[in-house]
N, C-alpha and C. Protein backbone atom coordinates (compact mmCIF):
# COMPACT_ATOMS: atom_id res chain seq x y z
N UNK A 1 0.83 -1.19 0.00
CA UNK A 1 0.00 0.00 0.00
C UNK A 1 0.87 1.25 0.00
N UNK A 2 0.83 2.16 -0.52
CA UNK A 2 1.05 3.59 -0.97
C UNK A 2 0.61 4.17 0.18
N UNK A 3 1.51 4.98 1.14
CA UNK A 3 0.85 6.04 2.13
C UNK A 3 0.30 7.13 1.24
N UNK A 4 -0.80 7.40 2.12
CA UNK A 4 -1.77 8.59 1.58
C UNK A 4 -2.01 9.28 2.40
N UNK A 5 -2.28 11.19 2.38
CA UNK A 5 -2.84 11.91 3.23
C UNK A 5 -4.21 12.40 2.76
N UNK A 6 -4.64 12.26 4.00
CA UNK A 6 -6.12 12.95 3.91
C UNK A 6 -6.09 14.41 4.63
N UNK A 7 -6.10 15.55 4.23
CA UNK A 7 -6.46 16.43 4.49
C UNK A 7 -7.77 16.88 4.83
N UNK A 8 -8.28 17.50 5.99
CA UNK A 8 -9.23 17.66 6.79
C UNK A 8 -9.61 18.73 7.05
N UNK A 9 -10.41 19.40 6.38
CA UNK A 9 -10.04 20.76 7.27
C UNK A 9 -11.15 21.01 8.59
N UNK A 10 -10.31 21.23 9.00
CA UNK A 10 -10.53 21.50 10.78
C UNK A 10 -11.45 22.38 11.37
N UNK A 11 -11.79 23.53 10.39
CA UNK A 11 -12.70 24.83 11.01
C UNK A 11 -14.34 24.65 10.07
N UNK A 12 -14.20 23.21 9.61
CA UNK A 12 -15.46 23.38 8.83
C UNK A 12 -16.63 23.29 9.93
N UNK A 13 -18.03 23.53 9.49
CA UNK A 13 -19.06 23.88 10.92
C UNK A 13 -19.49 22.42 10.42
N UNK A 14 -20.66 22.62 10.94
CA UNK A 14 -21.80 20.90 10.84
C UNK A 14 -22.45 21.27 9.85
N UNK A 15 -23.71 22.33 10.33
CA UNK A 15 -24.14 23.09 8.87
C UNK A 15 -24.19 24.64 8.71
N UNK A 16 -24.53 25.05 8.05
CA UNK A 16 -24.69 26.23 7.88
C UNK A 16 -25.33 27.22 8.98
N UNK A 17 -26.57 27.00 9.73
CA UNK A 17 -26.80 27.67 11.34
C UNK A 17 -25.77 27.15 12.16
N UNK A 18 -25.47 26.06 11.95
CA UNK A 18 -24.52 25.27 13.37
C UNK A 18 -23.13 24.98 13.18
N UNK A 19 -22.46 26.00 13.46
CA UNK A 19 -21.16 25.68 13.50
C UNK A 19 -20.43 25.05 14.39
N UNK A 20 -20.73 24.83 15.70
CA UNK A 20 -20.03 23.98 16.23
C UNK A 20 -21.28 23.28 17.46
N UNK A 21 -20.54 22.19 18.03
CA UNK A 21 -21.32 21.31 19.12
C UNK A 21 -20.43 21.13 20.47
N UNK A 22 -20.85 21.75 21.44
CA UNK A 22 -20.17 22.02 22.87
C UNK A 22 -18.49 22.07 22.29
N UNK A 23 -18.55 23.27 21.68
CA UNK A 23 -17.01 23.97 21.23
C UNK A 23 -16.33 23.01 20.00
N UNK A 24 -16.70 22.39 19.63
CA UNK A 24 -16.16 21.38 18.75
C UNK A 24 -16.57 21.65 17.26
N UNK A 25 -16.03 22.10 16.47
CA UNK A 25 -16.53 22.73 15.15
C UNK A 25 -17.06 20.49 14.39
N UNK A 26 -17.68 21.26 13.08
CA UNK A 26 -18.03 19.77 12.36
C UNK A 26 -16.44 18.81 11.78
N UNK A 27 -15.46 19.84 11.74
CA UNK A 27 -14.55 19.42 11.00
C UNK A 27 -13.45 18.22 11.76
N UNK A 28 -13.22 19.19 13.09
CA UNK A 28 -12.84 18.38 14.06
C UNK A 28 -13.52 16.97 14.60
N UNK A 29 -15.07 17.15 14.47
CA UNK A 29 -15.40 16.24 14.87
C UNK A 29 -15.11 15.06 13.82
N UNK A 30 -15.26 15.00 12.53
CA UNK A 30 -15.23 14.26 11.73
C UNK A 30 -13.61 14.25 11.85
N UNK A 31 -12.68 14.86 12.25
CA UNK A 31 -11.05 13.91 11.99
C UNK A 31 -10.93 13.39 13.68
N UNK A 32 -12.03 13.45 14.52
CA UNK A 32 -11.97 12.57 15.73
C UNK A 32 -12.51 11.73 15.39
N UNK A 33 -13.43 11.45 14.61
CA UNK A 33 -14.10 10.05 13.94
C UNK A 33 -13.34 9.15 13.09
N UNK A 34 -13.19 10.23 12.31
CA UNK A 34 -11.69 9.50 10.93
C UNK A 34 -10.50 8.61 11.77
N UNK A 35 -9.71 9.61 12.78
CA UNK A 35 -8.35 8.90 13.28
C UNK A 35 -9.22 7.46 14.36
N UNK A 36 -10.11 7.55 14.99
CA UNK A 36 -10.80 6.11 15.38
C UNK A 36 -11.11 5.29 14.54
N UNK A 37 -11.58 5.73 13.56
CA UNK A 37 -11.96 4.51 12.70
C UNK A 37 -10.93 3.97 11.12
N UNK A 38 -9.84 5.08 11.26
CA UNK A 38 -9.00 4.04 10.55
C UNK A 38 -8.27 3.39 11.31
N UNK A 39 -8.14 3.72 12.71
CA UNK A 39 -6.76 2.99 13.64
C UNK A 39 -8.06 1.26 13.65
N UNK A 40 -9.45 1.20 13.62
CA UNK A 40 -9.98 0.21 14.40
C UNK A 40 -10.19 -0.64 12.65
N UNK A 41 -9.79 -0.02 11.39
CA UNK A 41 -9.76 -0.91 10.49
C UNK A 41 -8.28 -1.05 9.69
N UNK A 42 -7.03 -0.95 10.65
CA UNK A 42 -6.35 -1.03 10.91
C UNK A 42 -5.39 -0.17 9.74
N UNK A 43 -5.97 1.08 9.16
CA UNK A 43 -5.57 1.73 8.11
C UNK A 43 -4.81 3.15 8.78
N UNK A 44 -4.45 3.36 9.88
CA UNK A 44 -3.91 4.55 10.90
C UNK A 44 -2.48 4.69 10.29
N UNK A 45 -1.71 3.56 9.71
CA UNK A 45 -0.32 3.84 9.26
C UNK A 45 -0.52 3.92 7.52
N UNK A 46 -1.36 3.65 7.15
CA UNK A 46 -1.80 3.54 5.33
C UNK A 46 -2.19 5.10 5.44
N UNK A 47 -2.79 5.70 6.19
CA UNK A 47 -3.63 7.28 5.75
C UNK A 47 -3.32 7.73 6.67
N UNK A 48 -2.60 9.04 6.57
CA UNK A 48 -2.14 9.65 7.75
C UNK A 48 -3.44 10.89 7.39
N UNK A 49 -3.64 11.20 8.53
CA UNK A 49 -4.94 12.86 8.39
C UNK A 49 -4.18 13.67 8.87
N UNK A 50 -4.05 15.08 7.89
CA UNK A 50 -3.57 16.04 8.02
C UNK A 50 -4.48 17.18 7.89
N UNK A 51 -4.86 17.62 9.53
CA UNK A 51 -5.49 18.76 9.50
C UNK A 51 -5.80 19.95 8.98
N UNK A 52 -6.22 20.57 8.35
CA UNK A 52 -6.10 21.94 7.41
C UNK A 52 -6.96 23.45 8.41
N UNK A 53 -6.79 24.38 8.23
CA UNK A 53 -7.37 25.50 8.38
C UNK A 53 -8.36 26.01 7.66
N UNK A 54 -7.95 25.57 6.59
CA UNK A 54 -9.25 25.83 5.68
C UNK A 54 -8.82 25.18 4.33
N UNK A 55 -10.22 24.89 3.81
CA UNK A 55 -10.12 24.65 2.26
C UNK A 55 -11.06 25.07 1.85
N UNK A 56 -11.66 26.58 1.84
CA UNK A 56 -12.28 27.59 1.17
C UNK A 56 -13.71 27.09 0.49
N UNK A 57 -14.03 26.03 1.08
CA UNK A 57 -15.35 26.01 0.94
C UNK A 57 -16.29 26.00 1.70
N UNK A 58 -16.32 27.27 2.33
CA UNK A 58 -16.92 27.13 3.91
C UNK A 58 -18.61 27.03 3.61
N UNK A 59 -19.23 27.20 2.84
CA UNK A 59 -20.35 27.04 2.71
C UNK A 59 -21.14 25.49 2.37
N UNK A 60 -19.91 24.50 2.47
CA UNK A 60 -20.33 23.07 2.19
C UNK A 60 -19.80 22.53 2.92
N UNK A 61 -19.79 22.51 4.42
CA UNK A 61 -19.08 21.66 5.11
C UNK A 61 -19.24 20.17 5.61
N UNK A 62 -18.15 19.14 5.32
CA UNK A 62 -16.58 19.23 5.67
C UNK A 62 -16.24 19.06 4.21
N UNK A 63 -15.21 19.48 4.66
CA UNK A 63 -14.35 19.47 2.90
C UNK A 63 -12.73 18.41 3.62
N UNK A 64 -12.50 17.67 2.30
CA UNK A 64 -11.13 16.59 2.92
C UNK A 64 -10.80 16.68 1.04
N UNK A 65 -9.52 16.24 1.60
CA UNK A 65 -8.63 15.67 -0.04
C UNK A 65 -8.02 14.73 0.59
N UNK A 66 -7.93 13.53 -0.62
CA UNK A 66 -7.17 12.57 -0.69
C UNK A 66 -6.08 12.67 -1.56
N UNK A 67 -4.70 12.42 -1.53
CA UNK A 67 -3.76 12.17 -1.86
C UNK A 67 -2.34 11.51 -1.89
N UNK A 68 -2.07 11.36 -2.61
CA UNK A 68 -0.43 10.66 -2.62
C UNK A 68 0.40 10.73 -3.39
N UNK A 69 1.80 10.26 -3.19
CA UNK A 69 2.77 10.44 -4.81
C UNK A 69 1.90 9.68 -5.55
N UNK A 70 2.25 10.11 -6.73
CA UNK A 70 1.94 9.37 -8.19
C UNK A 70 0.67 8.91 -8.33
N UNK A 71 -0.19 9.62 -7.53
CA UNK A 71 -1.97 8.89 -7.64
C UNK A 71 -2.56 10.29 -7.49
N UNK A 72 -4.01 9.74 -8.26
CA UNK A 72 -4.78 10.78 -8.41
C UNK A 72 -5.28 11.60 -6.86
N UNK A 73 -5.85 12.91 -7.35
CA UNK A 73 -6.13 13.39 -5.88
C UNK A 73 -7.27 13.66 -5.77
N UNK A 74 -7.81 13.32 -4.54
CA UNK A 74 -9.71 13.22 -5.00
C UNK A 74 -10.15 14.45 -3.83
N UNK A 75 -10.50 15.16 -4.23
CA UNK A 75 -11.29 16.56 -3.77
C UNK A 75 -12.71 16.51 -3.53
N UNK A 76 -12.90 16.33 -1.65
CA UNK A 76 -14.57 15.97 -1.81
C UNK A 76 -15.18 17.08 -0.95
N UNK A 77 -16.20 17.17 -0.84
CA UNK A 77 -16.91 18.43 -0.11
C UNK A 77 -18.64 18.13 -0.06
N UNK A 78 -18.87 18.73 1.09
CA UNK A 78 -20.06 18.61 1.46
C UNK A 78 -20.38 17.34 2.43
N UNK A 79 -19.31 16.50 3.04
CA UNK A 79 -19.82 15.81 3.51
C UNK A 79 -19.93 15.34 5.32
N UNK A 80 -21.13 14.85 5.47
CA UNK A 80 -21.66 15.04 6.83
C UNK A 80 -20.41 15.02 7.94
N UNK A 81 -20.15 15.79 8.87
CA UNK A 81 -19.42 15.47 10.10
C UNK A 81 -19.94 14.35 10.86
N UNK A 82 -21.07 14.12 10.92
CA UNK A 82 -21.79 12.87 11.74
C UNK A 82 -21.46 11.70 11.27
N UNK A 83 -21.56 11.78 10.02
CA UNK A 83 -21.92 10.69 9.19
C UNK A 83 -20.90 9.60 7.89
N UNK A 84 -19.78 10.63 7.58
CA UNK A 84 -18.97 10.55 6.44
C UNK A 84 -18.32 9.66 6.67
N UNK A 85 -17.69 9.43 8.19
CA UNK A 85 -16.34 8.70 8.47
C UNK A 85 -16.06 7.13 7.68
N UNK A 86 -17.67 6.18 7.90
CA UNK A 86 -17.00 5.39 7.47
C UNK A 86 -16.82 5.44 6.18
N UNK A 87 -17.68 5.94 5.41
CA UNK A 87 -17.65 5.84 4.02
C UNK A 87 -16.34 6.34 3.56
N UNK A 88 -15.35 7.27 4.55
CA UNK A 88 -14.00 8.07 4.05
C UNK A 88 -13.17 6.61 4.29
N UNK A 89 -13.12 5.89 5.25
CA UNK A 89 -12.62 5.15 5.42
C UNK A 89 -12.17 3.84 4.66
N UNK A 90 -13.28 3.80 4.10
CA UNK A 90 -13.88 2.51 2.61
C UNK A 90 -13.01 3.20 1.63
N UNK A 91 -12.89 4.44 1.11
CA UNK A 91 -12.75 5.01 0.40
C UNK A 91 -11.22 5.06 0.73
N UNK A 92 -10.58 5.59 1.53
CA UNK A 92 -9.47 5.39 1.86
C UNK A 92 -8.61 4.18 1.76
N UNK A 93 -9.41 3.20 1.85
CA UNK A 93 -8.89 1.77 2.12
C UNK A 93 -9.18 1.49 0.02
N UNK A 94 -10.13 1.43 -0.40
CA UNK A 94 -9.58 1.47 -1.77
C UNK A 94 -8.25 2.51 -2.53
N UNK A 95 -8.53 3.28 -2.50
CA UNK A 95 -7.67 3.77 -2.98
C UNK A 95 -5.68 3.60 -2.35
N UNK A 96 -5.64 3.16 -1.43
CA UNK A 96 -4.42 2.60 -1.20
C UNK A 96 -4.04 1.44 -1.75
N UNK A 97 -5.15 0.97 -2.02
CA UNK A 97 -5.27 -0.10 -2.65
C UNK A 97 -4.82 0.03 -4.44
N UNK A 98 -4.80 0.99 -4.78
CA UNK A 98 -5.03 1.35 -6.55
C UNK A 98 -3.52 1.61 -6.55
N UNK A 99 -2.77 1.40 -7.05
CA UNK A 99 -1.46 1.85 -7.69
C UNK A 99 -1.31 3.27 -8.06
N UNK A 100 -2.70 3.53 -8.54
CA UNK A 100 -2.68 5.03 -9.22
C UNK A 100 -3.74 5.61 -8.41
N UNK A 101 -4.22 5.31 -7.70
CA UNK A 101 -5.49 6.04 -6.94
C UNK A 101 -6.66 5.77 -7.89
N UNK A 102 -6.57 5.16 -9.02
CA UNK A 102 -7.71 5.54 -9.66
C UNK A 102 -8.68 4.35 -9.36
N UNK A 103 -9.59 4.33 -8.02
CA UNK A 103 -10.59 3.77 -7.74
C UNK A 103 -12.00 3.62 -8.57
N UNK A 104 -12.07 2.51 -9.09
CA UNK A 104 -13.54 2.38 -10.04
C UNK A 104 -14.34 3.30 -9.36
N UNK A 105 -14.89 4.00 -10.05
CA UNK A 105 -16.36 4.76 -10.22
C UNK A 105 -17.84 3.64 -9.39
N UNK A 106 -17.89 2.69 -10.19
CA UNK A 106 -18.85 2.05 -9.99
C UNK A 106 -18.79 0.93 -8.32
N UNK A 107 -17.28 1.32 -7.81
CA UNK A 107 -17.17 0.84 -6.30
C UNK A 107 -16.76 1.61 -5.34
N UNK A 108 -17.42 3.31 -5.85
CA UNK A 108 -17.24 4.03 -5.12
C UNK A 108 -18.66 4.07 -4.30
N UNK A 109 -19.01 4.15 -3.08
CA UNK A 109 -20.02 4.52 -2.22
C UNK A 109 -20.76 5.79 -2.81
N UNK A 110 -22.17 6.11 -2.56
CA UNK A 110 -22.70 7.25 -2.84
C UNK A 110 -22.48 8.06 -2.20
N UNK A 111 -21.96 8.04 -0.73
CA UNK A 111 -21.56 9.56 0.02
C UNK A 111 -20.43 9.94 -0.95
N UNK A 112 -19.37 8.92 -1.39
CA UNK A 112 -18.34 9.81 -2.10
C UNK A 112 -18.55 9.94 -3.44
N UNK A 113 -19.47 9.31 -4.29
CA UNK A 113 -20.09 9.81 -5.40
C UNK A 113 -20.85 11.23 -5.23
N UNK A 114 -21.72 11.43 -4.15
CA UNK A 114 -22.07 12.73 -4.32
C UNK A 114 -21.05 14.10 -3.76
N UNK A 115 -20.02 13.32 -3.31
CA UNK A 115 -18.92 14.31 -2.27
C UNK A 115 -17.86 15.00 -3.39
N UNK A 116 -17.95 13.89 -4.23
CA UNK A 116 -16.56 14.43 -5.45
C UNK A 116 -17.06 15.51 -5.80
N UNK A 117 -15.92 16.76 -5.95
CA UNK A 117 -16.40 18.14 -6.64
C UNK A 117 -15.06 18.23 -7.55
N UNK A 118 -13.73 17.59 -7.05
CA UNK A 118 -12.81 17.62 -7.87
C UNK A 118 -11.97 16.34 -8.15
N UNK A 119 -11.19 15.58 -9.24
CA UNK A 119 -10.28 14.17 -9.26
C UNK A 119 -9.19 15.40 -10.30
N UNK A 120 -7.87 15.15 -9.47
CA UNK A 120 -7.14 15.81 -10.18
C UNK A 120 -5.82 14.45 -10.92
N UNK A 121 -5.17 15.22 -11.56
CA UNK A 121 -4.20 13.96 -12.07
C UNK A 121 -2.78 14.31 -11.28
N UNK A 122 -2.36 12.93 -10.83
CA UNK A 122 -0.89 13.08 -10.28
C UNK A 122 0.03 14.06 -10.71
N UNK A 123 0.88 14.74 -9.67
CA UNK A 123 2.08 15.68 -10.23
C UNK A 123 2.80 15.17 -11.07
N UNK A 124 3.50 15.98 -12.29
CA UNK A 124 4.77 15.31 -13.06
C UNK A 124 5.70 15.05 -11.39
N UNK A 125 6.34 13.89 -12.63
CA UNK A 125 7.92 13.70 -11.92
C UNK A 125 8.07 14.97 -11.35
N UNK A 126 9.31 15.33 -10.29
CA UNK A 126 10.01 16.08 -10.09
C UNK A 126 9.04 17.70 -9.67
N UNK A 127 7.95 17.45 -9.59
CA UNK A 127 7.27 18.67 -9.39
C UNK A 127 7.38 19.22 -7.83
């Protein structure tokens, strides 16, 4: 398996009235969900989560990217703080799985079918 980071960003709210729950924004809560539930499907050393400040889509919160060398980078947004983790997790666990990141379409889950807003293509060499 290919280490991968998931980027998280940290200040996203839950929804749009509710930004946070007894001080805990949506974003945080979902990378306290994420780091439990890849350590308990034993993916904590395959996907490291790297917190963000923002990823400028504050009006669709949570926003995460997946990435790695030489594999595609999958840009998702809009998806639930309550709810996303495992499906990030599935999703995580395929794509470490892909040589190139490029996870079938048709064995992607619908939270991350409707979450994709961006699939970018790996950096050149040397970038």
């Amino acid at each position: 398996m290919t280490p991968a980071t998931l980027f998280v960003c940290s200040l996203c709210q839950f929804s749009a009235p509710e930004k946070a729950r007894a001080g805990v924004s949506g974003g945080q809560y979902l990378i306290d969900q994420l780091q439990a539930d890849l350590a308990q499907a034993n993916l904590a050393s395959a996907v490291q989560i790297q917190p963000v400040r923002c990823m400028a889509q504050c009006s669709q919160p949570c926003n995460v990217t997946l990435a790695a060398p030489d594999k595609l980078t999958f840009i998702l947004s809009n998806l639930s703080p309550t709810d996303a983790s495992q499906a990030l997790v599935d999703f995580c666990r395929q794509y470490t799985e892909q040589p190139d990141g490029k996870v079938p379409y048709r064995e992607r889950s619908a939270a991350i079918h409707g979450a994709t807003a961006f699939i970018l293509p790996p950096l050149p060499p040397g970038s």
